[in-house]
Structures are given as structure tokens and as C-alpha cells.
Protein backbone atom coordinates (compact mmCIF):
# COMPACT_ATOMS: atom_id res chain seq x y z
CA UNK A 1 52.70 -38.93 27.26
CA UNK A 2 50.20 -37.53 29.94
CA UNK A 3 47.73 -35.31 29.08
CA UNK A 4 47.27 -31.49 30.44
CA UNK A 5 44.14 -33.25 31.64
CA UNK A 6 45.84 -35.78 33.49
CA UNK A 7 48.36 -33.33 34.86
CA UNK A 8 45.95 -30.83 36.32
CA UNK A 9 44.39 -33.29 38.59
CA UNK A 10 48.29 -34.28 39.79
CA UNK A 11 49.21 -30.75 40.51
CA UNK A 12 46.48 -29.86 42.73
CA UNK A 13 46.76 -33.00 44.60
CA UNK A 14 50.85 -31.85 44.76
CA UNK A 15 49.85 -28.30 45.95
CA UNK A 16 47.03 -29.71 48.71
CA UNK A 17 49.87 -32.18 49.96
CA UNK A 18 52.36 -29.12 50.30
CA UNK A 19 49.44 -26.90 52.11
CA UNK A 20 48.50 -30.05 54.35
CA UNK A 21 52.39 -30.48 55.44
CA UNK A 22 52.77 -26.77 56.11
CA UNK A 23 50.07 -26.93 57.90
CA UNK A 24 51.10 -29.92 59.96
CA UNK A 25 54.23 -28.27 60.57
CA UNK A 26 55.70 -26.81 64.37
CA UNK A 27 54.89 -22.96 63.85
CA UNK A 28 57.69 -20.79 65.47
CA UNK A 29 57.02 -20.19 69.01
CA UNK A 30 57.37 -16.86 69.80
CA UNK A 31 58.91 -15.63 73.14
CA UNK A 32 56.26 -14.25 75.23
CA UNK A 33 57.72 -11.38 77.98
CA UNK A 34 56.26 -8.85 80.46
CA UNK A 35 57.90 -6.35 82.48
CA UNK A 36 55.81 -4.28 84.88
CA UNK A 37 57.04 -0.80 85.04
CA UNK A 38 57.90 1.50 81.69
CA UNK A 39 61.81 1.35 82.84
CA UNK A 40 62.55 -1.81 82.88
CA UNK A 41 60.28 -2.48 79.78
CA UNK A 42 62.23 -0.40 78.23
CA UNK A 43 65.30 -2.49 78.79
CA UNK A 44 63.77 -5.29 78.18
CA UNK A 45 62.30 -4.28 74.47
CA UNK A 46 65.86 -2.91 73.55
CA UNK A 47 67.01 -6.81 74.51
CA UNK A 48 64.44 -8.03 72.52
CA UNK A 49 64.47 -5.92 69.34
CA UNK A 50 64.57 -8.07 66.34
CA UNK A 51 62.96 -11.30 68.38
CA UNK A 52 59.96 -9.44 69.84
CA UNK A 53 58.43 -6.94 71.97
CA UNK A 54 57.35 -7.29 75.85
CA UNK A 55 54.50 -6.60 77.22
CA UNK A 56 54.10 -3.83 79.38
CA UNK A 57 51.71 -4.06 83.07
CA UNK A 58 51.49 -0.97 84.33
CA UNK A 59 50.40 1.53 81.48
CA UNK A 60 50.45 5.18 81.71
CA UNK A 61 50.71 7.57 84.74
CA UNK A 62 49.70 4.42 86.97
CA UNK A 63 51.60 3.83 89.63
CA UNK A 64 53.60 0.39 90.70
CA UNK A 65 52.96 1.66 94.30
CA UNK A 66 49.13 1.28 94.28
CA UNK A 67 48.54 -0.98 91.19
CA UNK A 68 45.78 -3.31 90.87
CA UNK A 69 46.39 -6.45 87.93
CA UNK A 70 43.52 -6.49 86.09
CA UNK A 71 42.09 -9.94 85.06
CA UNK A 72 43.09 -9.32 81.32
CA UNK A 73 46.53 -8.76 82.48
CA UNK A 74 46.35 -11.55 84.33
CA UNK A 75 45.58 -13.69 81.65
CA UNK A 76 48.46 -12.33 79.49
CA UNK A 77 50.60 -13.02 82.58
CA UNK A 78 49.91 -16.28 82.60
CA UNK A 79 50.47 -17.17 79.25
CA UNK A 80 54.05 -15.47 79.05
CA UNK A 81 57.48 -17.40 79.42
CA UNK A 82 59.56 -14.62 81.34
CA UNK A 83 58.07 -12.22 83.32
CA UNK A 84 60.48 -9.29 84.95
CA UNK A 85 59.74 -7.43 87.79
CA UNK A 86 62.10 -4.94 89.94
CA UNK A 87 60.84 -6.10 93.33
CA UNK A 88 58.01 -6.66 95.67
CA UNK A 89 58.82 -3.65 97.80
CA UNK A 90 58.61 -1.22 94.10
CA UNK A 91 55.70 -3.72 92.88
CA UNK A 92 53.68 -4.63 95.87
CA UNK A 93 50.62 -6.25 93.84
CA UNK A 94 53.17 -8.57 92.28
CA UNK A 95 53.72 -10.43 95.64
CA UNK A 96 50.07 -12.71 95.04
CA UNK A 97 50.76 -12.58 91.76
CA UNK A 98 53.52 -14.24 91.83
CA UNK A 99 52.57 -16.96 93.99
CA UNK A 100 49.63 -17.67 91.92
CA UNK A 101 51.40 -18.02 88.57
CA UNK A 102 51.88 -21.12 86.37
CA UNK A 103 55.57 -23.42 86.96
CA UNK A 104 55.63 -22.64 83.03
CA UNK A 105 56.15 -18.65 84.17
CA UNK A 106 59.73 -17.74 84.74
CA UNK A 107 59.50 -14.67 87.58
CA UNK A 108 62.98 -12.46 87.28
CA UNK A 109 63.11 -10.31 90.08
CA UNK A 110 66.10 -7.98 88.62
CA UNK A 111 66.62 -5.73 92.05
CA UNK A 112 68.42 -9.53 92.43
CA UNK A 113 70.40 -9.44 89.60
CA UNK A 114 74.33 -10.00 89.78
CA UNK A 115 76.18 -6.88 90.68
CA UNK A 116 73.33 -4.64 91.45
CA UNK A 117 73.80 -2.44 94.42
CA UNK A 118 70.94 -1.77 96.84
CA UNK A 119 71.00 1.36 98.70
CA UNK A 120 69.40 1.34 102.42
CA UNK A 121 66.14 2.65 102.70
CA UNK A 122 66.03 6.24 104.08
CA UNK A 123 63.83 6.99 106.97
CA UNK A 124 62.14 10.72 108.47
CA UNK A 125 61.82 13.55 106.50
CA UNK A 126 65.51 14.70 106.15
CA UNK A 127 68.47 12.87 104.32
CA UNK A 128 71.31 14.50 105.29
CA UNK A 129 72.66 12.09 108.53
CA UNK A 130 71.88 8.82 106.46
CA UNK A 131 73.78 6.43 106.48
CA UNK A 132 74.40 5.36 102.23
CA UNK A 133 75.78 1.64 103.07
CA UNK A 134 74.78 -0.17 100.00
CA UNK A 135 74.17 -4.11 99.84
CA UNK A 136 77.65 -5.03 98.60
CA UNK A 137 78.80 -4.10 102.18
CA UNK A 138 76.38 -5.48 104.74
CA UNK A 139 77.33 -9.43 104.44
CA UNK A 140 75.28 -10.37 101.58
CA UNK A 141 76.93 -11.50 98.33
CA UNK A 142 75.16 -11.61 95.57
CA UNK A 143 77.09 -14.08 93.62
CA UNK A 144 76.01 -16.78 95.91
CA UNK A 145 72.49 -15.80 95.89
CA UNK A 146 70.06 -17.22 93.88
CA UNK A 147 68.97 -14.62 90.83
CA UNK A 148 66.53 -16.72 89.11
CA UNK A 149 64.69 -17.65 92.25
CA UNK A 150 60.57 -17.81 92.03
CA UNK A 151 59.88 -16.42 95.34
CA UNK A 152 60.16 -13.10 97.10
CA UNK A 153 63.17 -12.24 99.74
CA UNK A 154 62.11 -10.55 102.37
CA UNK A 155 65.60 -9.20 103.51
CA UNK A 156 65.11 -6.88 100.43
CA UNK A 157 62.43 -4.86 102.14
CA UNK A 158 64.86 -2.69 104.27
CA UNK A 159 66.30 -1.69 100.48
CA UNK A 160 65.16 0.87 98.30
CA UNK A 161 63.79 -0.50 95.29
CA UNK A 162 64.22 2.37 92.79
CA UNK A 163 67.34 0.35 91.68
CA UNK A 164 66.60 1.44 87.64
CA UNK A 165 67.60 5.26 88.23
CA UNK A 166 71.13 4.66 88.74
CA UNK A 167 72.33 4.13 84.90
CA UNK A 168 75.09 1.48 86.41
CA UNK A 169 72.47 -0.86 87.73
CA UNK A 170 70.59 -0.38 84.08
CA UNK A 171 73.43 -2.36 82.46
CA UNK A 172 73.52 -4.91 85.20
CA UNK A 173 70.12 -5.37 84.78
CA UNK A 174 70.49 -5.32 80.70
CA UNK A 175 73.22 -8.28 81.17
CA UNK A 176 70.91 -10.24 83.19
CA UNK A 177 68.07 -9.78 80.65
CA UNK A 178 69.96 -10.97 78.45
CA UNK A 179 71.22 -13.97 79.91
CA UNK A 180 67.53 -15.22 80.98
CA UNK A 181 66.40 -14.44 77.83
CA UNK A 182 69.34 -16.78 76.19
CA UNK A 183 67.95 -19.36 78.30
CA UNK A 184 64.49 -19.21 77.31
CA UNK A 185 64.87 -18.45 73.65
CA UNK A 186 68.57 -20.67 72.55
CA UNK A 187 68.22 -19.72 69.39
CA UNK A 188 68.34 -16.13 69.53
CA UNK A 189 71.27 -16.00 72.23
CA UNK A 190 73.67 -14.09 69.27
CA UNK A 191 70.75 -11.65 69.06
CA UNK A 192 70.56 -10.94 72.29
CA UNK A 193 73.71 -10.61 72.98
CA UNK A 194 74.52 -7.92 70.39
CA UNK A 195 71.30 -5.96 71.27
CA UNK A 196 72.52 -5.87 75.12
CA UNK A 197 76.18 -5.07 74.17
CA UNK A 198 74.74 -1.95 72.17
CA UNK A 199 72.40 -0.86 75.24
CA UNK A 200 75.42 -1.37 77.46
CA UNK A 201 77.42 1.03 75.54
CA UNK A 202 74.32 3.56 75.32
CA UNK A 203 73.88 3.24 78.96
CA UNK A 204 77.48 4.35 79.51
CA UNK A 205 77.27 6.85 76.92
CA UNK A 206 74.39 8.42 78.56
CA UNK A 207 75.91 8.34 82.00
CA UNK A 208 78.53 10.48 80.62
CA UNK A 209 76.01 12.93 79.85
CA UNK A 210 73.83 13.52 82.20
CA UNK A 211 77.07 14.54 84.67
CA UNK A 212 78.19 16.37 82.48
CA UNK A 213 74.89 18.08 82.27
CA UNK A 214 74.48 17.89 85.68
CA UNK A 215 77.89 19.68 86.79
CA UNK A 216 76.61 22.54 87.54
CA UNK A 217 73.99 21.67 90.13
CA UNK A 218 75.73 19.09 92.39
CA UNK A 219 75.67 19.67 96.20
CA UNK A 220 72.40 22.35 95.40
CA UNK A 221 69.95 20.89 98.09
CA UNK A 222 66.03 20.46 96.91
CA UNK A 223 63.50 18.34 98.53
CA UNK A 224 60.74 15.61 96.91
CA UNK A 225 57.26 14.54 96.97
CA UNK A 226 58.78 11.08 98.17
CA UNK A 227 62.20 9.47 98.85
CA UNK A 228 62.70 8.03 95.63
CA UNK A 229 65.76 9.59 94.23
CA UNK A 230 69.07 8.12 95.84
CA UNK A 231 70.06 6.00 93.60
CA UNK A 232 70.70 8.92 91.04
CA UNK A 233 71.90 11.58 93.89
CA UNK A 234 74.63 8.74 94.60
CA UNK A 235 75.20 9.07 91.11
CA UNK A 236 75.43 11.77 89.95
CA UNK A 237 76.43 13.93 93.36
CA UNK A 238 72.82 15.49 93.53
CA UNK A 239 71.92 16.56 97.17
CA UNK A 240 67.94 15.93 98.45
CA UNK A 241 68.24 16.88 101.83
CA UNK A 242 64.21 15.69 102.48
CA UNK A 243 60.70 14.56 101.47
CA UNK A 244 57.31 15.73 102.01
CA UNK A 245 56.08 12.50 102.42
CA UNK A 246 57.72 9.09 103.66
CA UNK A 247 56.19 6.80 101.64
CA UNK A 248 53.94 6.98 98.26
CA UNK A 249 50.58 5.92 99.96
CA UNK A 250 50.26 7.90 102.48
CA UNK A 251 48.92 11.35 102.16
CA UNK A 252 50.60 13.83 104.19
CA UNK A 253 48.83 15.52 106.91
CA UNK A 254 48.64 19.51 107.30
CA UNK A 255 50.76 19.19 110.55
CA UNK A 256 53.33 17.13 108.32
CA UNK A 257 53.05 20.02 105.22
CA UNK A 258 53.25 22.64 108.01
CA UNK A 259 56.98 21.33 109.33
CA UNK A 260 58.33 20.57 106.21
CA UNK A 261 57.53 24.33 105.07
CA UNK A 262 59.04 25.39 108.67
CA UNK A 263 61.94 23.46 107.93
CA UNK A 264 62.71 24.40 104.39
CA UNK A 265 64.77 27.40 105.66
CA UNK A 266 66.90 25.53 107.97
CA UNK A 267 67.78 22.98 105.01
CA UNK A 268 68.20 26.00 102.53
CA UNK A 269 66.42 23.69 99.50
CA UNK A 270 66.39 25.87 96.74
CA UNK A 271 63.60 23.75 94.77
CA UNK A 272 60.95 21.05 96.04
CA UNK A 273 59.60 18.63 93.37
CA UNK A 274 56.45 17.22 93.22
CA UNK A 275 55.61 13.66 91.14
CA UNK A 276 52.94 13.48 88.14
CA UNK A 277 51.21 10.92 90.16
CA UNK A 278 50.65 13.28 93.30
CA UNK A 279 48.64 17.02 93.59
CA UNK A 280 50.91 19.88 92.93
CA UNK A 281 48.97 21.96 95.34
CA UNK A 282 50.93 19.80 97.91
CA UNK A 283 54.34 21.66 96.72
CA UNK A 284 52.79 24.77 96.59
CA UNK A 285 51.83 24.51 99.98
CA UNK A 286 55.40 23.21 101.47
CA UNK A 287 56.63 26.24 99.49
CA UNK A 288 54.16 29.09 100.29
CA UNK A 289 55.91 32.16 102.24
CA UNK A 290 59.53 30.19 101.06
CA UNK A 291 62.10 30.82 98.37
CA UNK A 292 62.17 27.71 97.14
CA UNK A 293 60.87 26.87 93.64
CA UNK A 294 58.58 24.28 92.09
CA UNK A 295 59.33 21.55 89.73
CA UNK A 296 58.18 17.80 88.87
CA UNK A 297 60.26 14.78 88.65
CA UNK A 298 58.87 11.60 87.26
CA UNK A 299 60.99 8.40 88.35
CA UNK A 300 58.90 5.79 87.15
CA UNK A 301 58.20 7.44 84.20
CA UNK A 302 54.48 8.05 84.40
CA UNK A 303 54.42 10.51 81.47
CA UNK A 304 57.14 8.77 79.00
CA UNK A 305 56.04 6.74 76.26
CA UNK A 306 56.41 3.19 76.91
CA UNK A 307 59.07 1.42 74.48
CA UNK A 308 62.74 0.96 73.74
CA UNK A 309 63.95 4.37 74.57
CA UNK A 310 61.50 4.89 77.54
CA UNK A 311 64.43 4.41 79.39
CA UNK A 312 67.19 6.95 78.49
CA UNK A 313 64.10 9.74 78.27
CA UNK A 314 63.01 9.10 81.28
CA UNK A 315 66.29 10.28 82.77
CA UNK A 316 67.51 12.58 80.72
CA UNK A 317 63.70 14.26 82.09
CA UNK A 318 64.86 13.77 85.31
CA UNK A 319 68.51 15.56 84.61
CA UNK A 320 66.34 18.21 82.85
CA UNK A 321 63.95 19.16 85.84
CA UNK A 322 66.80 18.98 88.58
CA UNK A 323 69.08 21.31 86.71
CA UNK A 324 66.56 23.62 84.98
CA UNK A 325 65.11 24.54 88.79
CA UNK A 326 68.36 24.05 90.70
CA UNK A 327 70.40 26.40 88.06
CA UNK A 328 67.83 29.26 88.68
CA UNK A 329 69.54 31.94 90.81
CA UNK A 330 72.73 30.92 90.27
């Protein structure tokens, strides 16, 4: 009969073999995602809860519009297995970016995804004559196009990009995050799946709300710092009627500020809304002399807190400022 001697010995060597094999063993590789903007990280992150959590590019009230990928993110970027973007128009640094990326990098460019419906881009600095023909009826079908493509489609740039801010593209867009992430991780399709039926219903849930919230205020003109909006005006039956500015990067001019402030009479806008991003002294001069009021509107989300709920907050703040300004004087 051995010894307690003899056994000692035997049971360490037993308990270095088992550290040595776990050791030697595959570790779990965990599914590395970024998303650029705070919306569709949002999405993403409510796909993902359980498996993991995305990374997020473009942190606090920086703008998509004039971003610059810093080499740290750049080095995260290149290390991940999925990365989502909403388009090169929305995310113009993403264009080199993408082109410069490792094969091992799946790109998702989710204005692309199955279903979505792209609005025309509006052009000049009133709304009212434009033409609202959306993708599904100018030729292109998006079940024969390629959604998992690597490469950027140019046709797109005529489009508006600010696809996220109508709640029924949100749950196209959840679907298709799901789906891509199935692909990359098998093992947690089930996962997944659940996570995007339960944003799905949320989505819907919340669309009910914010109409019902926003009632009150539809047809009530108001202009914006920037042309951003459609996609909830379609929505919801909200009525911008102009911008101060065409596009995001372009300051306007006093000549421009001096129309626009002209004009605001003719197009009876009862509010004008200005973006975190951009100087409110902007809006205060459209609205000098006027009797239009002053509010903000943040559609990327520039002061939400990034993570799973990012998303419904974000509008729900936008359904706030419209009706809080457009209800006064009612």
C-alpha cells in the first residue's frame, strides 16, 4: 500500500498534467464587432447581449460627417471579425478605411440591408416640392443586390443616409445583424436570434409611441440646422419645410442666414432647430426679428450615452424636442 509520501509526489504531477492540458487547450474565441455611429451600436450591442459587446468608433458629440480614425482605432478595426457601418455617404472616412482593411474583416454596410428603404436626397433650402420616391420604386431591388458586399456603391450617394431614424428600417437593420452575426459566430445563432426578436418587438413598441406622442404636432412646419430628418417626418407625418444649411460641412454664409430668416415668414415655421454639433448662435440668427422658436435635435445622437438603449433614447429625444417646441402656441 503506497505511502502519503509516495502519493504526494503523484498528485502534483496529476494536477501539473491537468494545468498543462488546460493550458494547451483552444480558448473560446470571442466575437470581435465595431459599429461606427452610437445608433447602430446600439443595435448592434442589443444583438449581441449575452455573447459580447461592440465596439463603438465614433465616441461622443463627434461627428460621422467630419471624423478622422485614429490609429488606435485603426488597430482595433483591424483586429475585429464584423465591422458595421451605415454608409459611405453618412461615414465618409470609412471609404479608405475600408479599402485598406484585412480579407479577415467582414464590412456590413446596413443602408444595404434587405428591405431598407432609401429616401432621395433633398436638395435647396426648402422641402416642400420634393419629390419622396424612395429606393423600392426607382428600379433597384434589393433582394438581388448583394448585402454582404466589401466595397462601396456609388449609386447610393444620390440617397440620404440617415436610414437609422425611421424605427422600420431599425428592425430591418436588427434582422440583418443578426443574420451576419449567425454567420460569424454558429454557435450563438439561438442567441441571437432571441435577442433580435425582442429588439424587433421593442422597435415596434416604440414606434407606437412616439406617434402617439407625436399626434399633436404633425403637419406643424419647423426648419433644421441640416437636412437630416426625412426619414422620421415620413414617419411619423412631421413637416420640415427647410434647412439652414445644405450639407453638414459647410458653414453657412451671412447672405445664406440672411434668406433663410427672410424666408421664415413665407414658410410660417413655427420652430428652427439647431444640432449639438453646430453653434446655436446660427439659430438665433435665422430667428432674430421672427416668431419662430429655438430648439436642438440630435440625430446621430451626439449627447446619448453609447450602449444598448442608445437607440430608443435617442429618438424618443428627438420626439421630445419636436413636440415640446412645435406644441408651444397651440
Amino acid at each position: 500500500m503506497p505511502t502519503s509520501q509516495a502519493i504526494a509526489p503523484f498528485r502534483m504531477r496529476c494536477a501539473a498534467l491537468a494545468v498543462a492540458l488546460f493550458a494547451a487547450a483552444p480558448a473560446y474565441a470571442e466575437l470581435k464587432v465595431t459599429a461606427t455611429i452610437k445608433p447602430i451600436h446600439a443595435l448592434v450591442a442589443q444583438v449581441m447581449e449575452g455573447v459580447g459587446t461592440p465596439d463603438l468608433l465614433v465616441q461622443g458629440a463627434a461627428s460621422p460627417h467630419t471624423y478622422a480614425l485614429k490609429p488606435s482605432d485603426a488597430r482595433a478595426l483591424n483586429r475585429a471579425d464584423v465591422f458595421f457601418r451605415i454608409s459611405e455617404t453618412v461615414e465618409p472616412f470609412t471609404r479608405k478605411v475600408v479599402s485598406a482593411l484585412p480579407a479577415s474583416v467582414r464590412t456590413i454596410t446596413l443602408a444595404d440591408a434587405p428591405g431598407i428603404e432609401l429616401l432621395n436626397v433633398r436638395t435647396g433650402e426648402t422641402f416642400e416640392k420634393h419629390d419622396h420616391a424612395h429606393e423600392a420604386g426607382d428600379g433597384h431591388d434589393h433582394d438581388k443586390h448583394d448585402h454582404t458586399h466589401d466595397h462601396d456603391d456609388h449609386a447610393h450617394e444620390a440617397r440620404d443616409g440617415h436610414v437609422w431614424l425611421d424605427p422600420e428600417n431599425a428592425r430591418k437593420m436588427v434582422a440583418e445583424i443578426a443574420r451576419v452575426l449567425s454567420e460569424a459566430s454558429p454557435a450563438d445563432t439561438e442567441k441571437f436570434k432571441t435577442n433580435a426578436a425582442r429588439a424587433d418587438a421593442a422597435l415596434s413598441a416604440l414606434e407606437t409611441e412616439i406617434a402617439r406622442d407625436l399626434e399633436p404636432v404633425k403637419g406643424k412646419p419647423f426648419v433644421v440646422f441640416h437636412d437630416a430628418f426625412q426619414y422620421f417626418e415620413r414617419r411619423f407625418g412631421l413637416a420640415a419645410v427647410g434647412s439652414i444649411t445644405i450639407s453638414p460641412d459647410t458653414q453657412p454664409s451671412a447672405k445664406r442666414l440672411t434668406e433663410i430668416r427672410r424666408k421664415l415668414a413665407t414658410l410660417s415655421a413655427a420652430c428652427v432647430f439647431s444640432e449639438p454639433q453646430f453653434q446655436a448662435k446660427l439659430v438665433a440668427a435665422v430667428t432674430e426679428g421672427t416668431s419662430a422658436r429655438s430648439g436642438t435635435l440630435d440625430p446621430e445622437g451626439a449627447l446619448v450615452e453609447p450602449g444598448p438603449r442608445a437607440y430608443e433614447t435617442l429618438l424618443r429625444n428627438l420626439a421630445g424636442g419636436l413636440g415640446s417646441c412645435l406644441a408651444q402656441g397651440s
